[in-house]
N, C-alpha and C. Protein backbone atom coordinates (compact mmCIF):
# COMPACT_ATOMS: atom_id res chain seq x y z
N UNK A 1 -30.24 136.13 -22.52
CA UNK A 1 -28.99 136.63 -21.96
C UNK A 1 -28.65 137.94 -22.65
N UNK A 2 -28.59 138.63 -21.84
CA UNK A 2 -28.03 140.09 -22.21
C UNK A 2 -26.48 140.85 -21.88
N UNK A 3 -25.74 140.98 -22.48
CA UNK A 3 -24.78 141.80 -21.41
C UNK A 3 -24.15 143.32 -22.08
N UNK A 4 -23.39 144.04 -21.13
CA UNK A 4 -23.19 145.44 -21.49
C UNK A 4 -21.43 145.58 -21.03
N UNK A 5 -20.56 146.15 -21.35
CA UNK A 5 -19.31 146.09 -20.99
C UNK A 5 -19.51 147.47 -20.23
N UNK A 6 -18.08 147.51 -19.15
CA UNK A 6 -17.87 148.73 -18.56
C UNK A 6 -16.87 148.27 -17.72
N UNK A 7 -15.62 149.44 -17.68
CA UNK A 7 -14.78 149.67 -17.23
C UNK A 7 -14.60 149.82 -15.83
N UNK A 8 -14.44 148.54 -15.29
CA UNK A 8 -14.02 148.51 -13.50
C UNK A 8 -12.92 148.79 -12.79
N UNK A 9 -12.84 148.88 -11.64
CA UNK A 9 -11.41 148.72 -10.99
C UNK A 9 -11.51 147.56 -9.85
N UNK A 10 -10.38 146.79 -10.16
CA UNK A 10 -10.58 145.37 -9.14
C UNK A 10 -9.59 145.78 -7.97
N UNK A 11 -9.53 145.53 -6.73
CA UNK A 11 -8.73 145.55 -6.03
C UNK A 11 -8.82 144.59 -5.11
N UNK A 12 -7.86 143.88 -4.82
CA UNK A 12 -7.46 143.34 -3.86
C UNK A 12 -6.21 143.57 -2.70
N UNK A 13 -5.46 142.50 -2.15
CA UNK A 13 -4.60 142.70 -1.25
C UNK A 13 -2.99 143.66 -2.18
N UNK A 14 -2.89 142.35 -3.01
CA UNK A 14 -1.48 143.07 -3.57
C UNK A 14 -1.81 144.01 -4.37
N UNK A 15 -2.86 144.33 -5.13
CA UNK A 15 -2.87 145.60 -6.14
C UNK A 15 -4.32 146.19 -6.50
N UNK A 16 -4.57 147.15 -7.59
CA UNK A 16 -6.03 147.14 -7.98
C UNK A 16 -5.50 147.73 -9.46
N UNK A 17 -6.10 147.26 -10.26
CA UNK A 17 -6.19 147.15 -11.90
C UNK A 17 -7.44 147.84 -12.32
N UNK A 18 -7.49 148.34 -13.35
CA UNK A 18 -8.67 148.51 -13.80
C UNK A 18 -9.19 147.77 -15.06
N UNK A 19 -9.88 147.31 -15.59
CA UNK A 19 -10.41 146.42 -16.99
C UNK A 19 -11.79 146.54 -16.95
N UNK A 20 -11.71 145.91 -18.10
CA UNK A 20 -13.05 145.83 -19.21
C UNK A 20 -13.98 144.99 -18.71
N UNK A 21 -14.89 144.87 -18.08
CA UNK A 21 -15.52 143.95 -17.61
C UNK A 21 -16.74 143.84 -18.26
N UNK A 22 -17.65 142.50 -18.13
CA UNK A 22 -18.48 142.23 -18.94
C UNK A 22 -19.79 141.97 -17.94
N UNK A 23 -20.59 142.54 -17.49
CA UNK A 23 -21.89 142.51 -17.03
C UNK A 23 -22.62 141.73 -17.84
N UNK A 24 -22.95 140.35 -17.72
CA UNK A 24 -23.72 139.28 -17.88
C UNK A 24 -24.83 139.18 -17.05
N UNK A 25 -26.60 139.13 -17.73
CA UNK A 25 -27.18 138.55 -17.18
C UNK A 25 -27.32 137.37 -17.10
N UNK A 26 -26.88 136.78 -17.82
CA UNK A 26 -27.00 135.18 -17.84
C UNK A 26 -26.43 134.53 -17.32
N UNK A 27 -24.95 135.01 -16.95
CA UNK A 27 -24.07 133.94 -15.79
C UNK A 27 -24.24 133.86 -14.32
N UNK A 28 -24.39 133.04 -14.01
CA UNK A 28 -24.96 132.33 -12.89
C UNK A 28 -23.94 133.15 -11.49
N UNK A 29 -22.54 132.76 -11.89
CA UNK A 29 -21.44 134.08 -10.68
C UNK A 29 -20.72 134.66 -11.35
N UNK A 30 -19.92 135.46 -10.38
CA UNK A 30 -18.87 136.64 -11.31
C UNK A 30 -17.59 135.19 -11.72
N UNK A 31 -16.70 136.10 -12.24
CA UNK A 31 -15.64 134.94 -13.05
C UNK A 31 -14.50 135.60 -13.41
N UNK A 32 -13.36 135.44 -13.54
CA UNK A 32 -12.14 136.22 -12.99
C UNK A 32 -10.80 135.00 -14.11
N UNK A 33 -10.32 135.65 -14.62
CA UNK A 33 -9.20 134.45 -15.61
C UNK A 33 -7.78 134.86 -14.30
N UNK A 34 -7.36 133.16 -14.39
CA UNK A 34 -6.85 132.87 -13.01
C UNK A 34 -5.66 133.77 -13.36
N UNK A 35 -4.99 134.07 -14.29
CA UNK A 35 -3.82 135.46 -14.15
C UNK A 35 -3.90 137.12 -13.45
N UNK A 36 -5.19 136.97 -13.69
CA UNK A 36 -5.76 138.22 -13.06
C UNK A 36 -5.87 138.74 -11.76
N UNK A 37 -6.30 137.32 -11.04
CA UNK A 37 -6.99 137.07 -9.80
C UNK A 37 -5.55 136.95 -9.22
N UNK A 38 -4.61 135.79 -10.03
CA UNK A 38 -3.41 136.14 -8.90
C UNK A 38 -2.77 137.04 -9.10
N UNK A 39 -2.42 137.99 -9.43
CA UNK A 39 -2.17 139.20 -9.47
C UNK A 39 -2.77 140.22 -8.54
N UNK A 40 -4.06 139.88 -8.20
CA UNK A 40 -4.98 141.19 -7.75
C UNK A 40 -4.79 140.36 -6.06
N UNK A 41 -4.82 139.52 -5.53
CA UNK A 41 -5.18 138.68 -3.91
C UNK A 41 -4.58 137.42 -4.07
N UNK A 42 -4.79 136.67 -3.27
CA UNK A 42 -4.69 135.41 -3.14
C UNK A 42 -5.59 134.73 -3.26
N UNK A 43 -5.61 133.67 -3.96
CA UNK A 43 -6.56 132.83 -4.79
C UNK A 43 -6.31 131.77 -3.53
N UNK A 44 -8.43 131.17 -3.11
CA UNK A 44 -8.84 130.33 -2.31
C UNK A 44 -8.77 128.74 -3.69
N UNK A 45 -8.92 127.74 -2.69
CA UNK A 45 -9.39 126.55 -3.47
C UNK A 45 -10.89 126.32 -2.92
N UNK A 46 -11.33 126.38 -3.79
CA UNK A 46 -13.02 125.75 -3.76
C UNK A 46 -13.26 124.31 -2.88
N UNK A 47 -14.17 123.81 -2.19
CA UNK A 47 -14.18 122.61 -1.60
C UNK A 47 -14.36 121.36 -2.57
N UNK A 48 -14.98 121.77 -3.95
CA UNK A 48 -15.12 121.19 -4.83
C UNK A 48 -14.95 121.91 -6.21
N UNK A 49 -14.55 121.14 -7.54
CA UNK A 49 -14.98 122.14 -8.33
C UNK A 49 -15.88 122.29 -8.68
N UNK A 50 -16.39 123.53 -9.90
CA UNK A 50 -17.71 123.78 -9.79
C UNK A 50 -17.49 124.14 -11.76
N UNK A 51 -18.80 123.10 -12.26
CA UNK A 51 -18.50 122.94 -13.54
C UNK A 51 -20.05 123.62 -14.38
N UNK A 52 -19.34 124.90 -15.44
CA UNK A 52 -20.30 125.56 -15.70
C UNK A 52 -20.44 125.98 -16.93
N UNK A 53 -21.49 125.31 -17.68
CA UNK A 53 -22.00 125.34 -19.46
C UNK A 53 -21.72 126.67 -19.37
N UNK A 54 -21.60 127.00 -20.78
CA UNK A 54 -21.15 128.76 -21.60
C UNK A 54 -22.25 128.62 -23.16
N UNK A 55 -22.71 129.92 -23.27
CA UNK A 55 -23.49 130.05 -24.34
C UNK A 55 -23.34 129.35 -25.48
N UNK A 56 -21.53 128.48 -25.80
CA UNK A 56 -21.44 127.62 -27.03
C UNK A 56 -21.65 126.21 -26.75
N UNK A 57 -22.64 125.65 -27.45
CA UNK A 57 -23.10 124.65 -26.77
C UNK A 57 -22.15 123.82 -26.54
N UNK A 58 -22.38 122.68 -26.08
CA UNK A 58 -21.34 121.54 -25.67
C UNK A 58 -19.93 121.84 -24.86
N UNK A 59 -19.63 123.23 -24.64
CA UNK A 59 -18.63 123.90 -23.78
C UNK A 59 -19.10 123.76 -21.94
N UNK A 60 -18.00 123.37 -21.97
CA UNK A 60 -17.93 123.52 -20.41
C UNK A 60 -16.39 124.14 -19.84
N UNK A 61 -17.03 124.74 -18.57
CA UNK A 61 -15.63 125.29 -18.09
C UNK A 61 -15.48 125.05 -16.72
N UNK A 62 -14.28 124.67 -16.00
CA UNK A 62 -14.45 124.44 -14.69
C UNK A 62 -13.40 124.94 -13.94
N UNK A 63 -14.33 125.49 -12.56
CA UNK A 63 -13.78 126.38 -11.61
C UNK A 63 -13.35 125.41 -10.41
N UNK A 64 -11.85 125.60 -9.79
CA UNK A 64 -11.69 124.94 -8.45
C UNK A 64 -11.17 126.00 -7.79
N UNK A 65 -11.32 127.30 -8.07
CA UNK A 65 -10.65 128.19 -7.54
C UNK A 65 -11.58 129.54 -7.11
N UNK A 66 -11.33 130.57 -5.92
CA UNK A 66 -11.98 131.69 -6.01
C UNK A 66 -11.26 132.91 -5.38
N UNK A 67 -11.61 133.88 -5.57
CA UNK A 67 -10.82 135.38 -4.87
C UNK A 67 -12.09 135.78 -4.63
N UNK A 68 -11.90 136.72 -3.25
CA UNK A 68 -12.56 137.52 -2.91
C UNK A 68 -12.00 138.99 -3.19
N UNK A 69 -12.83 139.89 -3.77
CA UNK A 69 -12.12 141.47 -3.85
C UNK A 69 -13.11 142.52 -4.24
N UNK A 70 -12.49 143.37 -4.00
CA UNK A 70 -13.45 144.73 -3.85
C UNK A 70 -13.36 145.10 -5.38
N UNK A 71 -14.58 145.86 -5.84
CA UNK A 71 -14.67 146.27 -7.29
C UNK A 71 -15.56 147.80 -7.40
N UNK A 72 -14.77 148.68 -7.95
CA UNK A 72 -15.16 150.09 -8.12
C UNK A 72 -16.25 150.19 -9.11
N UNK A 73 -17.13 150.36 -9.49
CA UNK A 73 -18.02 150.84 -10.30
C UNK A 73 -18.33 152.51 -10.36
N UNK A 74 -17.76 153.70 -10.89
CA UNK A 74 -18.22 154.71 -10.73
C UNK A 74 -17.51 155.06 -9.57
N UNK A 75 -16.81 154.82 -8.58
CA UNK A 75 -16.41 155.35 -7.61
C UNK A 75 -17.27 155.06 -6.65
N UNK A 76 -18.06 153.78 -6.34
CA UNK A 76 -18.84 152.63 -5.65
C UNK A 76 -18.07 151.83 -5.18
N UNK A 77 -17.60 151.48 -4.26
CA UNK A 77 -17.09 150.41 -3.31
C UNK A 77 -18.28 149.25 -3.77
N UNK A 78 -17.89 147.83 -3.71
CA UNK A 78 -18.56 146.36 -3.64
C UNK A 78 -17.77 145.60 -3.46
N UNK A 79 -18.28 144.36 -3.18
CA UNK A 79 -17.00 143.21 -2.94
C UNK A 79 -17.93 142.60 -3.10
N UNK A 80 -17.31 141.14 -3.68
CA UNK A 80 -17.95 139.77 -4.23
C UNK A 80 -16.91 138.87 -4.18
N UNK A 81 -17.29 137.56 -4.44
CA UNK A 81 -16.25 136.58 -4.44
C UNK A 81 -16.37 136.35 -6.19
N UNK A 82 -15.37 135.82 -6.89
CA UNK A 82 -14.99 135.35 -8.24
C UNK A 82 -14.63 134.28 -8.29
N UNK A 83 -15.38 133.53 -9.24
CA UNK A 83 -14.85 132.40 -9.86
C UNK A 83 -14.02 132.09 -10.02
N UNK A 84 -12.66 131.80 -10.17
CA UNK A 84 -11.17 131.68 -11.37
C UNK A 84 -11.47 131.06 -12.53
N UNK A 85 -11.68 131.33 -13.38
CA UNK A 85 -11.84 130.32 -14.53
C UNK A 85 -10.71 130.33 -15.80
N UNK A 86 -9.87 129.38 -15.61
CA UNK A 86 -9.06 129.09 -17.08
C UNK A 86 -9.86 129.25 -18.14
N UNK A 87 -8.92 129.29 -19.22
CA UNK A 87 -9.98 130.25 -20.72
C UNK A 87 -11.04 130.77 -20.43
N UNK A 88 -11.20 131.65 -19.49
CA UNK A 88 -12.27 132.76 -19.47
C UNK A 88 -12.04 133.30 -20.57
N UNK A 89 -13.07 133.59 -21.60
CA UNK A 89 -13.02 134.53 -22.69
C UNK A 89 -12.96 136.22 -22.54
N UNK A 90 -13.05 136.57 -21.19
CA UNK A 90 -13.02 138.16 -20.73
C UNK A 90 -12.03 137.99 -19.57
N UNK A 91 -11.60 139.14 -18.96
CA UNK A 91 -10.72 139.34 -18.00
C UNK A 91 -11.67 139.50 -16.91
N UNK A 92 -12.97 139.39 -16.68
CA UNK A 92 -13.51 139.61 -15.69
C UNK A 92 -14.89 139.48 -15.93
N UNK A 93 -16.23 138.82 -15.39
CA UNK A 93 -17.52 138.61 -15.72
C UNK A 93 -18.14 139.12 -14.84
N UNK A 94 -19.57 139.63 -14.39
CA UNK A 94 -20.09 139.98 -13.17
C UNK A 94 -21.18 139.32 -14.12
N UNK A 95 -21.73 138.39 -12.76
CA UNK A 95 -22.99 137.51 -13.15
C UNK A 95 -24.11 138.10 -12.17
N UNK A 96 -24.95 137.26 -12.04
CA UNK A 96 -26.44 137.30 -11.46
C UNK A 96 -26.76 137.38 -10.06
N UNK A 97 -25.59 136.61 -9.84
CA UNK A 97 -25.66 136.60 -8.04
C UNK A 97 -25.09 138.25 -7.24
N UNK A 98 -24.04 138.63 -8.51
CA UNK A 98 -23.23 139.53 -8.10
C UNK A 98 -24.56 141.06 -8.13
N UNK A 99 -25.00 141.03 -9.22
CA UNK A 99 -25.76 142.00 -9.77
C UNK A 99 -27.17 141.61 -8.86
N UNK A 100 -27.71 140.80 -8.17
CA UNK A 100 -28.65 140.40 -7.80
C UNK A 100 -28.20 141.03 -5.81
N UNK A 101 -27.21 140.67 -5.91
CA UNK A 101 -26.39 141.05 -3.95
C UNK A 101 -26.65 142.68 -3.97
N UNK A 102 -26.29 143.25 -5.43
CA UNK A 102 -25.64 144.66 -5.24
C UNK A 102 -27.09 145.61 -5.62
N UNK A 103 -28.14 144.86 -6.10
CA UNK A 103 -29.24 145.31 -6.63
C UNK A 103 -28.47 146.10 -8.15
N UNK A 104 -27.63 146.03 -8.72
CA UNK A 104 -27.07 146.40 -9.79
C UNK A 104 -28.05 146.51 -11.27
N UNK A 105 -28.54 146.92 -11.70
CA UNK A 105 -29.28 147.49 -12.85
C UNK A 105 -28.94 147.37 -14.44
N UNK A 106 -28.88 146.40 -15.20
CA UNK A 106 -28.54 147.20 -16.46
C UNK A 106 -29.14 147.38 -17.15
N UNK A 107 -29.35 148.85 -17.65
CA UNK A 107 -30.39 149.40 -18.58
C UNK A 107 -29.18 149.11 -20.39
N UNK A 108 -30.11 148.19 -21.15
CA UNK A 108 -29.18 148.05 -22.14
C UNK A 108 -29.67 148.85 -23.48
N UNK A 109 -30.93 149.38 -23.07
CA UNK A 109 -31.22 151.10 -23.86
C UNK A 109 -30.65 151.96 -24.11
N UNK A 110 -29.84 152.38 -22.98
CA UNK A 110 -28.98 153.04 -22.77
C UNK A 110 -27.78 152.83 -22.46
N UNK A 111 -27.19 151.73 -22.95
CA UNK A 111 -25.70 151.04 -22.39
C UNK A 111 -25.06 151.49 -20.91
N UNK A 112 -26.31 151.12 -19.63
CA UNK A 112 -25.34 151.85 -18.98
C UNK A 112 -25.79 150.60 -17.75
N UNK A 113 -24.21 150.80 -16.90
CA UNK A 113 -24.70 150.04 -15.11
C UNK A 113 -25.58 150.92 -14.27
N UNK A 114 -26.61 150.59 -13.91
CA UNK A 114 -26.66 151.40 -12.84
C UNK A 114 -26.85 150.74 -11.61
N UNK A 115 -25.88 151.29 -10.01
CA UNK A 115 -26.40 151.55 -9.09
C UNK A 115 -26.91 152.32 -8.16
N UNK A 116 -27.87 152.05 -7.28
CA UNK A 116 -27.60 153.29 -6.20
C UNK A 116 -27.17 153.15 -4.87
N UNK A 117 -26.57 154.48 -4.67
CA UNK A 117 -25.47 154.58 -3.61
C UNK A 117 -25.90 154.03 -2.71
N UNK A 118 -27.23 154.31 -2.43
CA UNK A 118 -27.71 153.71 -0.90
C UNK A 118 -26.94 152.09 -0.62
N UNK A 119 -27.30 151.47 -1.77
CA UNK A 119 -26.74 150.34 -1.42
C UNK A 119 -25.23 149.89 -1.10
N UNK A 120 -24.41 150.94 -1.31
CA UNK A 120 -23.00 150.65 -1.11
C UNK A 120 -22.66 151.14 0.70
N UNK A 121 -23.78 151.87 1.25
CA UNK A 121 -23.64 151.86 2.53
C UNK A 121 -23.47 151.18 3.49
N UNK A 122 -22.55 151.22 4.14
CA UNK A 122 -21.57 149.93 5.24
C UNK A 122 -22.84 149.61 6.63
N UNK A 123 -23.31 148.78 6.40
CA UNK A 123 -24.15 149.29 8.15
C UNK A 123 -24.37 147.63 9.20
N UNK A 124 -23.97 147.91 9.89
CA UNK A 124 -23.89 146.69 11.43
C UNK A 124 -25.51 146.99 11.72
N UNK A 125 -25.99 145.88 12.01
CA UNK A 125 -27.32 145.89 12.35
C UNK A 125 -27.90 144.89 13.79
């Protein structure tokens, strides 16, 4: 597991924030601490919850909640859905699925995200 921090902008319906976000390769989805999320949209209920180990062993954390919202990288449009997770240890996670949808890059040589634009292109097919 690797991860790199960098400064996003979240937006949703009622607002858009910007924070510290934590680019995780190791987490399985993105993840959102439920103050955040309601603040930024309206928070969905999950059909079930969804219960998910954290790097300290014997920790578990569980999600019954999710937002969908758009997230700036660089002045990159994306959208993903988020976890809600009580005691999230960050204000915001981008996991594997998220970074895996967006083809998202992190070079941790160089502490940096990278995407490319191509992929933020809107297209009906």
């Amino acid at each position: 597991m690797a991860v790199l921090q960098k400064t996003i902008r979240l937006e949703g319906i009622k607002k858009s924030e910007e924070v510290l976000a934590v680019f995780d390769s190791g987490a399985s989805y993105s993840c959102i601490q439920p103050e955040l999320a309601q603040g930024l949209d309206q928070v969905q209920a999950l059909p079930g919850p969804m219960e998910f180990r954290t790097a300290e062993k014997g920790t578990k954390l569980i999600a019954d909640k999710w937002v969908r919202l758009n997230f700036y990288i660089d002045g990159l449009r994306l959208s993903d859905e988020f976890m809600v997770i009580p005691n999230l240890s960050e204000p915001v996670l981008i996991g594997a699925a998220t970074l895996q949808k967006w083809r998202i890059k992190l070079d941790f040589e160089n502490d940096q995200v990278l995407i490319d634009p191509r992929v933020t292109h809107l297209r009906l097919l």
